[in-house]
Protein backbone atom coordinates (compact mmCIF):
# COMPACT_ATOMS: atom_id res chain seq x y z
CA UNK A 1 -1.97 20.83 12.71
CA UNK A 2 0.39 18.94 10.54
CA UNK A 3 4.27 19.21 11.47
CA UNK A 4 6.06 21.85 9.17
CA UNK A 5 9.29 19.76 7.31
CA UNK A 6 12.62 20.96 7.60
CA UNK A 7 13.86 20.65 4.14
CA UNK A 8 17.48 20.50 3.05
CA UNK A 9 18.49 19.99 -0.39
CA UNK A 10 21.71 18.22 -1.25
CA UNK A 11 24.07 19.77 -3.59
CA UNK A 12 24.61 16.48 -5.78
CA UNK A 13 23.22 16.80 -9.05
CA UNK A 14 23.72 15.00 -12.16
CA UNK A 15 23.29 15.92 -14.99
CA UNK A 16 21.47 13.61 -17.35
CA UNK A 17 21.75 15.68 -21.12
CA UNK A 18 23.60 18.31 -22.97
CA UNK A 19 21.76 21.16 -23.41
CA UNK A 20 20.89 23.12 -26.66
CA UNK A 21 22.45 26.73 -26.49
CA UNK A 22 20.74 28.56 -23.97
CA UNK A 23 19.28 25.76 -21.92
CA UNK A 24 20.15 24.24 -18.60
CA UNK A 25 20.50 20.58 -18.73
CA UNK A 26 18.28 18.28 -17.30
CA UNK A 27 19.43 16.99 -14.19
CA UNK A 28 18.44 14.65 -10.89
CA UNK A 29 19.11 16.21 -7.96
CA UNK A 30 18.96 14.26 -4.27
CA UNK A 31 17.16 15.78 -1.81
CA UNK A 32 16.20 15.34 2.13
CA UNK A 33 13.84 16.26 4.54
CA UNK A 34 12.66 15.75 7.82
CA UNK A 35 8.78 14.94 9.35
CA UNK A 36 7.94 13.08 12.47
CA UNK A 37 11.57 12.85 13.28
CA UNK A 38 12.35 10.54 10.16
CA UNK A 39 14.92 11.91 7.49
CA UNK A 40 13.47 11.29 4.36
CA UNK A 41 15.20 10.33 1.07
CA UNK A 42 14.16 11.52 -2.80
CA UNK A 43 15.18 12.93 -5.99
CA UNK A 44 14.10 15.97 -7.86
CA UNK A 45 14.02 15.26 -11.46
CA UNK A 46 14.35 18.49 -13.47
CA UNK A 47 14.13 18.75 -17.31
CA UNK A 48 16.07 20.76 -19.56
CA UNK A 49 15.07 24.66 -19.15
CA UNK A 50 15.70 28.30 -19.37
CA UNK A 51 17.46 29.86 -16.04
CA UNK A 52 15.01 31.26 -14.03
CA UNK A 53 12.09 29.48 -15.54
CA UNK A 54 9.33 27.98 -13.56
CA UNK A 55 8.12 25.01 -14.71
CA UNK A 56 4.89 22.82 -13.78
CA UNK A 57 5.81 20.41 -11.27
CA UNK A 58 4.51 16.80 -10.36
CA UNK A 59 4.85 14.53 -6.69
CA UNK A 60 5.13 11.31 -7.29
CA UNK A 61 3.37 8.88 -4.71
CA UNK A 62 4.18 5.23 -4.97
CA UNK A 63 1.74 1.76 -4.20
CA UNK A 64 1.55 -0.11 -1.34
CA UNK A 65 3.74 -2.30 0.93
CA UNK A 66 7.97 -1.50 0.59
CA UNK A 67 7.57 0.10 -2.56
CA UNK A 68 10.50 2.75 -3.11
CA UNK A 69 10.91 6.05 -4.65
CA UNK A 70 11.43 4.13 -8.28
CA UNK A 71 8.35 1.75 -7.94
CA UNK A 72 10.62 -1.13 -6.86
CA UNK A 73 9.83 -3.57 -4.35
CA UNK A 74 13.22 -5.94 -2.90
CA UNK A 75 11.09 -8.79 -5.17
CA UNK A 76 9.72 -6.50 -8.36
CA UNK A 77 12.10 -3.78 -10.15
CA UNK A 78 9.32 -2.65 -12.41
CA UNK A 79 10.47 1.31 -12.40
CA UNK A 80 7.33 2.07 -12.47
CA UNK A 81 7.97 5.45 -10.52
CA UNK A 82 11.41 6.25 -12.23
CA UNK A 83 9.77 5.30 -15.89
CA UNK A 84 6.52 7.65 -15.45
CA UNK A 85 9.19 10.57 -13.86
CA UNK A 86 11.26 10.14 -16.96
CA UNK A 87 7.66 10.53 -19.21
CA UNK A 88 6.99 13.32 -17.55
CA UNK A 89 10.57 14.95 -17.67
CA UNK A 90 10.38 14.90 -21.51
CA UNK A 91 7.21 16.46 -20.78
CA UNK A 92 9.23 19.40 -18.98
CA UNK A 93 7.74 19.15 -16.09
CA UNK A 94 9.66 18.73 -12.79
CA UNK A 95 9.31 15.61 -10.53
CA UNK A 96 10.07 14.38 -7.19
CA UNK A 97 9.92 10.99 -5.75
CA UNK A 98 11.02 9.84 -2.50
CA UNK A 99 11.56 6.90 -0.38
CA UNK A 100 8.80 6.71 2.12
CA UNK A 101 8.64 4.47 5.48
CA UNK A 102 9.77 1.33 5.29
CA UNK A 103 11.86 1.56 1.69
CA UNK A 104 15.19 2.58 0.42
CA UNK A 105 17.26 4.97 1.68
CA UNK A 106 14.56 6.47 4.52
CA UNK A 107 13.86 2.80 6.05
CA UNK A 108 11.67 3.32 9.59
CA UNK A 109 13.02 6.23 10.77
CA UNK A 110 11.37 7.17 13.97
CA UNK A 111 9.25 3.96 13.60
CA UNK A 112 12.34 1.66 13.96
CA UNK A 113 12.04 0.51 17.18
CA UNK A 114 7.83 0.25 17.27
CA UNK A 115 6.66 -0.25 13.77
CA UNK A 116 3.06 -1.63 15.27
CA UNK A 117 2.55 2.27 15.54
CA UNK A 118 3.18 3.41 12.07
CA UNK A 119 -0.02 4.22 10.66
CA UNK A 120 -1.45 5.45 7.35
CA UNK A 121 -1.72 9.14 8.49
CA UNK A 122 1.98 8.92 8.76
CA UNK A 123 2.33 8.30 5.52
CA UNK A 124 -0.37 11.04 4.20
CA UNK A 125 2.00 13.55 6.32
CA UNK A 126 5.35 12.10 4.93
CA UNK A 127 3.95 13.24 1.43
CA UNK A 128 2.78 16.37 2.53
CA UNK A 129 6.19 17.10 4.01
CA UNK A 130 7.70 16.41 -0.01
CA UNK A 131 4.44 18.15 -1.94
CA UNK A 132 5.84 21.50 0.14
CA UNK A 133 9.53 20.76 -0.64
CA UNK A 134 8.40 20.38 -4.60
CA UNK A 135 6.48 23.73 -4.08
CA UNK A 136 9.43 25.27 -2.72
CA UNK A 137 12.13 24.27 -5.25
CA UNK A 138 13.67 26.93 -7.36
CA UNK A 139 12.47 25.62 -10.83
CA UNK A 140 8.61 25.37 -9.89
CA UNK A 141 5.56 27.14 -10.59
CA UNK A 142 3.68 26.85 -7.39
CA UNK A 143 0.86 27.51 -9.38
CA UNK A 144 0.94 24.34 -11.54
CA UNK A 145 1.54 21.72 -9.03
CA UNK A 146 0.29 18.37 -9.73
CA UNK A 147 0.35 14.86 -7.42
CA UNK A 148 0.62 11.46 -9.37
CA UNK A 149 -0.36 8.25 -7.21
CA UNK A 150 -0.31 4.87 -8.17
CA UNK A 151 -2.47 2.39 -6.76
CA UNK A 152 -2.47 3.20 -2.89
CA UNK A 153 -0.34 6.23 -3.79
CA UNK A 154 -3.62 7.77 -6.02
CA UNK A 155 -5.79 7.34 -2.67
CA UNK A 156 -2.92 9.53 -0.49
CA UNK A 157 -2.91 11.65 -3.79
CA UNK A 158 -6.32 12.56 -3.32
CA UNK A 159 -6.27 12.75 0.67
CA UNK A 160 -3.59 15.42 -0.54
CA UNK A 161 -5.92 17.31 -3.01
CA UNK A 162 -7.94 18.16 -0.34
CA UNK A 163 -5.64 19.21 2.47
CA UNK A 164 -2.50 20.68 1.29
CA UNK A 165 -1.56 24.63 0.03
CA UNK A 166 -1.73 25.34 -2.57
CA UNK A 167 -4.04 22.60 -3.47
CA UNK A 168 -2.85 21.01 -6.62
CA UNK A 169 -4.04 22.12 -9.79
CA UNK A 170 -4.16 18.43 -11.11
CA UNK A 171 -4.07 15.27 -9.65
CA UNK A 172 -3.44 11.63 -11.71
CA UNK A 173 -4.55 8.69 -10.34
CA UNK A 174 -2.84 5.83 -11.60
CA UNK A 175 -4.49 2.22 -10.96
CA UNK A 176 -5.83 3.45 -7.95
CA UNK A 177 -7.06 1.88 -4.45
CA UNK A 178 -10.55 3.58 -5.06
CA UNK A 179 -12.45 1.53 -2.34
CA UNK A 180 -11.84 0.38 1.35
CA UNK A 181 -8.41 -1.43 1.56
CA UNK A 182 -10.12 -4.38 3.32
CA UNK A 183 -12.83 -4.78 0.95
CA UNK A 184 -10.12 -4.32 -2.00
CA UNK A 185 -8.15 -7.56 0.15
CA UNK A 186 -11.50 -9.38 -0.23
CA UNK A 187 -12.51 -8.49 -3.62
CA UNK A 188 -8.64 -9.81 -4.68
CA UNK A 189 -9.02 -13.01 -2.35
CA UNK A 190 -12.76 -14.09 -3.53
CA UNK A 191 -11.27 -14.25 -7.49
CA UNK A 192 -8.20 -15.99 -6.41
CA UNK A 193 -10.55 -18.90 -4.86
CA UNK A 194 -12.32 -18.52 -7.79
CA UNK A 195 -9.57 -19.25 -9.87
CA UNK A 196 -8.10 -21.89 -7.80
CA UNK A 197 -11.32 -23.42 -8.13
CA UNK A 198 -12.05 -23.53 -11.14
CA UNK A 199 -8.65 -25.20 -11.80
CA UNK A 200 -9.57 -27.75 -9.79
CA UNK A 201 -7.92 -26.94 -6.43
CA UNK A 202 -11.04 -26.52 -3.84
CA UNK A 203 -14.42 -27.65 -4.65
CA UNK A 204 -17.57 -25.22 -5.21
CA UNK A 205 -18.51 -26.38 -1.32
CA UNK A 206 -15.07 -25.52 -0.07
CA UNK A 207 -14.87 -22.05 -1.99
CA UNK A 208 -17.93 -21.41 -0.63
CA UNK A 209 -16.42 -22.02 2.72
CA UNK A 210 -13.42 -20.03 1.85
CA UNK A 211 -15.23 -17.34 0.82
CA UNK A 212 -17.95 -16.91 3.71
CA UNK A 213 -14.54 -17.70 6.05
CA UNK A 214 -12.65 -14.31 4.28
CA UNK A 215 -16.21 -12.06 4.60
CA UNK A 216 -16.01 -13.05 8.07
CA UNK A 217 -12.29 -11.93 8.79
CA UNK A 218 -12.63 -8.54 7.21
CA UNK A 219 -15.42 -8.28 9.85
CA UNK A 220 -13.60 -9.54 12.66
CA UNK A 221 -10.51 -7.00 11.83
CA UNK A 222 -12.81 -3.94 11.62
CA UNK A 223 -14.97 -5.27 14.85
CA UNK A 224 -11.43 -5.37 16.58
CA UNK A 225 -11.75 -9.41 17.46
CA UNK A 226 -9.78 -12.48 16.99
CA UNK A 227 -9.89 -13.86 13.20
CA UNK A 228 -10.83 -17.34 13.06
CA UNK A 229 -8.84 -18.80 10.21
CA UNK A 230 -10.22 -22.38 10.80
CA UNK A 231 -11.94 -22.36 7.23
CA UNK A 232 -9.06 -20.71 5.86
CA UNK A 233 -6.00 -21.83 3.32
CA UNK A 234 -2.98 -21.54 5.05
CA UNK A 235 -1.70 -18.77 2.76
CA UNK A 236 -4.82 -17.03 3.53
CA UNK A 237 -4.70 -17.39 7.16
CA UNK A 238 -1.05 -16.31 7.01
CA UNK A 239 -2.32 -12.91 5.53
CA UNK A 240 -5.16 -12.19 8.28
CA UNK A 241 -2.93 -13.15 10.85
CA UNK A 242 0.26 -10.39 9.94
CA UNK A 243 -3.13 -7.99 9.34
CA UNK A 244 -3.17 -8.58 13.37
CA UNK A 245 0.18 -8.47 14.07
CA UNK A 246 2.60 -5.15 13.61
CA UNK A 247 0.64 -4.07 10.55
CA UNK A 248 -2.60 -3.89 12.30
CA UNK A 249 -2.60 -0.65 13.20
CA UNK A 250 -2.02 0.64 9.78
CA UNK A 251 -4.16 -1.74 8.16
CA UNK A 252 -7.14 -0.41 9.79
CA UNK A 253 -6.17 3.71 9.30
CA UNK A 254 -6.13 2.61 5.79
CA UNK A 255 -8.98 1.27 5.68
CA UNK A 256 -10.95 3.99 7.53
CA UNK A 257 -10.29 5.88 4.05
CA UNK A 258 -13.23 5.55 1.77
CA UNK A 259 -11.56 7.59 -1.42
CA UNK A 260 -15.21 8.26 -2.85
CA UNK A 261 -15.18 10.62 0.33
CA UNK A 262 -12.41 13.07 -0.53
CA UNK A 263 -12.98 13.65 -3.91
CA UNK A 264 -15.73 16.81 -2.13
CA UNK A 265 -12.68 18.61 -0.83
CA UNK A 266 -11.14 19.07 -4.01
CA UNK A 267 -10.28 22.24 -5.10
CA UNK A 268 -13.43 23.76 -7.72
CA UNK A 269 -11.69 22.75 -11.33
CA UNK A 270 -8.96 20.40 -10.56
CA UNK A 271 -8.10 18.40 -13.59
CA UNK A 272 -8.19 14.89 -12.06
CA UNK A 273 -6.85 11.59 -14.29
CA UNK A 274 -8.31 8.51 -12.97
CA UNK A 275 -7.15 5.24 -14.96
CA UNK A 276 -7.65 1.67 -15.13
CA UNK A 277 -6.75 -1.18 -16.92
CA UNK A 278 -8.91 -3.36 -18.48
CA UNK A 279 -6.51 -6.65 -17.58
CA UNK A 280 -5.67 -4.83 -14.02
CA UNK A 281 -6.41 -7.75 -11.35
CA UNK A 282 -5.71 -6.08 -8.96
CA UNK A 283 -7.80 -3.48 -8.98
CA UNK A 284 -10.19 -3.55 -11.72
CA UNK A 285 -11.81 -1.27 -13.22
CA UNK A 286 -15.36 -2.02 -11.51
CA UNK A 287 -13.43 -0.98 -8.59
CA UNK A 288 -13.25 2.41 -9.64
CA UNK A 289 -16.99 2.81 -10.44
CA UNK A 290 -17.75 4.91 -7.03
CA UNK A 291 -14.38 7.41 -7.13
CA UNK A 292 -15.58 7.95 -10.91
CA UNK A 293 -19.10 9.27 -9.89
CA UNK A 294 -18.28 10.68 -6.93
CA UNK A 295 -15.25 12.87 -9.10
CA UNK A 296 -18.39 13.39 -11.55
CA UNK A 297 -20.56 14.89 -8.38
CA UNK A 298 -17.31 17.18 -7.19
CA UNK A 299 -16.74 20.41 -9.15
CA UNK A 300 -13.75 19.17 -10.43
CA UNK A 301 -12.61 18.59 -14.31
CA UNK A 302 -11.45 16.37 -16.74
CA UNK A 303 -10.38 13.89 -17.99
CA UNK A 304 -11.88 11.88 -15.57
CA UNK A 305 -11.53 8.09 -15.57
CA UNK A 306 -9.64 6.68 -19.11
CA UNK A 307 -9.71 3.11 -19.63
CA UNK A 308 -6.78 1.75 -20.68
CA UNK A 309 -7.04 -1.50 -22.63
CA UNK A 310 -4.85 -4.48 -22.12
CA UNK A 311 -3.22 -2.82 -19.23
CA UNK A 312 -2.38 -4.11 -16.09
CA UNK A 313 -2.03 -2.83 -12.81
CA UNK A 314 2.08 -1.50 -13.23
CA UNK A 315 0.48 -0.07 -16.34
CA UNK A 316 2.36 -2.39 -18.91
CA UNK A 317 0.70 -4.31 -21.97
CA UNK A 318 1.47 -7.40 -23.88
CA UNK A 319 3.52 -5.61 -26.04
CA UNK A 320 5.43 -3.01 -23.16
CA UNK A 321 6.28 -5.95 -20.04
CA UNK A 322 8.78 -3.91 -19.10
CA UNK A 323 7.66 -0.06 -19.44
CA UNK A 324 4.57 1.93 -19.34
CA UNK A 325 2.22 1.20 -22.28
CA UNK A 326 1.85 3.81 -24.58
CA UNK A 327 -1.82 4.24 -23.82
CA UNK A 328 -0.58 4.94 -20.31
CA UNK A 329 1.51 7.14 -21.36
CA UNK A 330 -0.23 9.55 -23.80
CA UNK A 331 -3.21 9.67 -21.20
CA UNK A 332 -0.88 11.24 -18.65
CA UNK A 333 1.01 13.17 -20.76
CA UNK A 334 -2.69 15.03 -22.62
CA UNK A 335 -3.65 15.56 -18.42
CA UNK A 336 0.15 17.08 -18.14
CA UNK A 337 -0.32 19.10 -20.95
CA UNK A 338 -3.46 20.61 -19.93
């Protein structure tokens, strides 16, 4: 059985708008709680209401490596988190993000002193630990909880949908890791060679090599053996090699997850989002072609998988570098609405 959080909510909150007569403002309010032993760090976004209203009520679950609470990285400050919370704020619909292991204000925690045992379950029970504190705050409807994931945060969204109480009544998966994380690192590395290839960096013979020499160290990792990075650009070696190291052990609990898997433990009639965008390399939207039927085999509902053209994977467009492209944006907010 999962560890029950201790939750404690601080009492700073800002307020972010002047109400209309009658209305509470919206506010951010920052809020801690414990699991595993780690004290972890988020805010609770809440728009502009009535007192005593419930509102629906969203998690928000970020991508992979140190990705923080906002959907920054220390060498990316995209927002990406912070811009979708604000979407769905004007949405009135409560949010909270947090900093999970390894980013912002939470850092390790308990894993400071042996991060080669941090695994990927952690992490599913770190969000766990904030879906119950959302449930339990005074402005939400436990009945219209939601979990938004982007990228590896839509694959812990979905190990969520089928494990947590109240299971959500929608979940939006955002870009998501839809496939095994190792043969995601594969698919990623094989069109990189291609690239560099065709731009005149390795010949057809040596991306052949490359390419036989990367199939063969996603095999090694799963078969527990040494990676032979003879055949392998230095850069690539570099990556298989820290997939050994520290990270291993999370690497490979990660990978264990096939999403396709968990979309049959989803509650009968969840609304489930799934997007992807059509200039996404890195994860495309063949990617997502299992997760999609497997969501259309569940007893779930709409709107299923929307396509969002011109979009990459931090859900901007040629026109939006810096913010979520409308398309993005109207897509969540019609599943919000619903």
């Amino acid at each position: 059985m999962l560890p029950h959080p201790a939750a404690v909510v601080l009492a700073l909150t800002v307020a972010t708008a002047t109400p209309a007569p009658g209305l509470l403002p919206a506010a951010d309010r920052e809020v801690v709680f414990t699991v595993d032993g780690t004290t972890t760090y988020g805010t609770v976004h809440v728009p502009e209401h009535l007192a005593g209203q419930r509102l629906r009520a969203a998690l928000l679950l970020p991508g992979s490596g140190p990705t923080d609470r906002d959907g920054n990285q220390p060498a990316a400050s995209p927002n990406t988190l912070a811009q979708v919370a604000g979407a769905l704020g004007d949405d009135r619909v409560v949010t909270l993000r947090f900093d999970k292991y390894g980013t912002g204000r939470t850092g390790l925690g308990a894993y400071q002193d042996h991060p080669e045992a941090l695994d990927y379950p952690a992490f599913v029970r770190q969000a766990k630990a904030a879906y119950e504190l959302l449930r339990d705050q005074p402005e939400t409807d436990p009945r219209a909880l939601m979990v938004v994931g982007h990228s590896e945060g839509a694959m812990t969204a979905l190990v969520l949908g089928g494990t947590v109480r109240p299971r959500p009544a929608g979940l939006a998966l955002l870009q998501p890791q839809a496939i095994r994380l190792l043969d995601l690192v594969a698919l990623q590395l094989h069109a990189q060679t291609a690239e560099a290839t065709r731009q005149g960096q390795f010949t057809p013979a040596q991306q052949r090599a490359i390419d036989a020499a990367t199939d063969a160290a996603v095999a090694a990792l799963r078969e527990q053996r040494p990676v032979d990075t003879t055949n392998l650009p230095s850069a690539l070696a570099q990556l298989f090699q820290s997939f050994q190291g520290p990270n291993n052990r999370f690497v490979l609990s990660d990978d264990a997850v096939y999403p396709p898997d968990t979309a049959a433990a989803l509650r009968p009639g969840t609304r489930v989002l799934l997007t992807c965008g059509t200039n996404d390399v890195q994860v495309p939207c063949a990617t997502t072609d299992a997760l999609t039927a497997a969501l259309r085999r569940a007893p779930v509902g709409g709107p299923g998988r929307v396509p969002l053209p011109g979009v990459d994977h931090l859900l901007h467009d040629a026109g939006h570098p810096d913010t979520p492209a409308p398309s993005a944006l109207d897509a969540l907010r019609r599943f919000a609405e619903r």
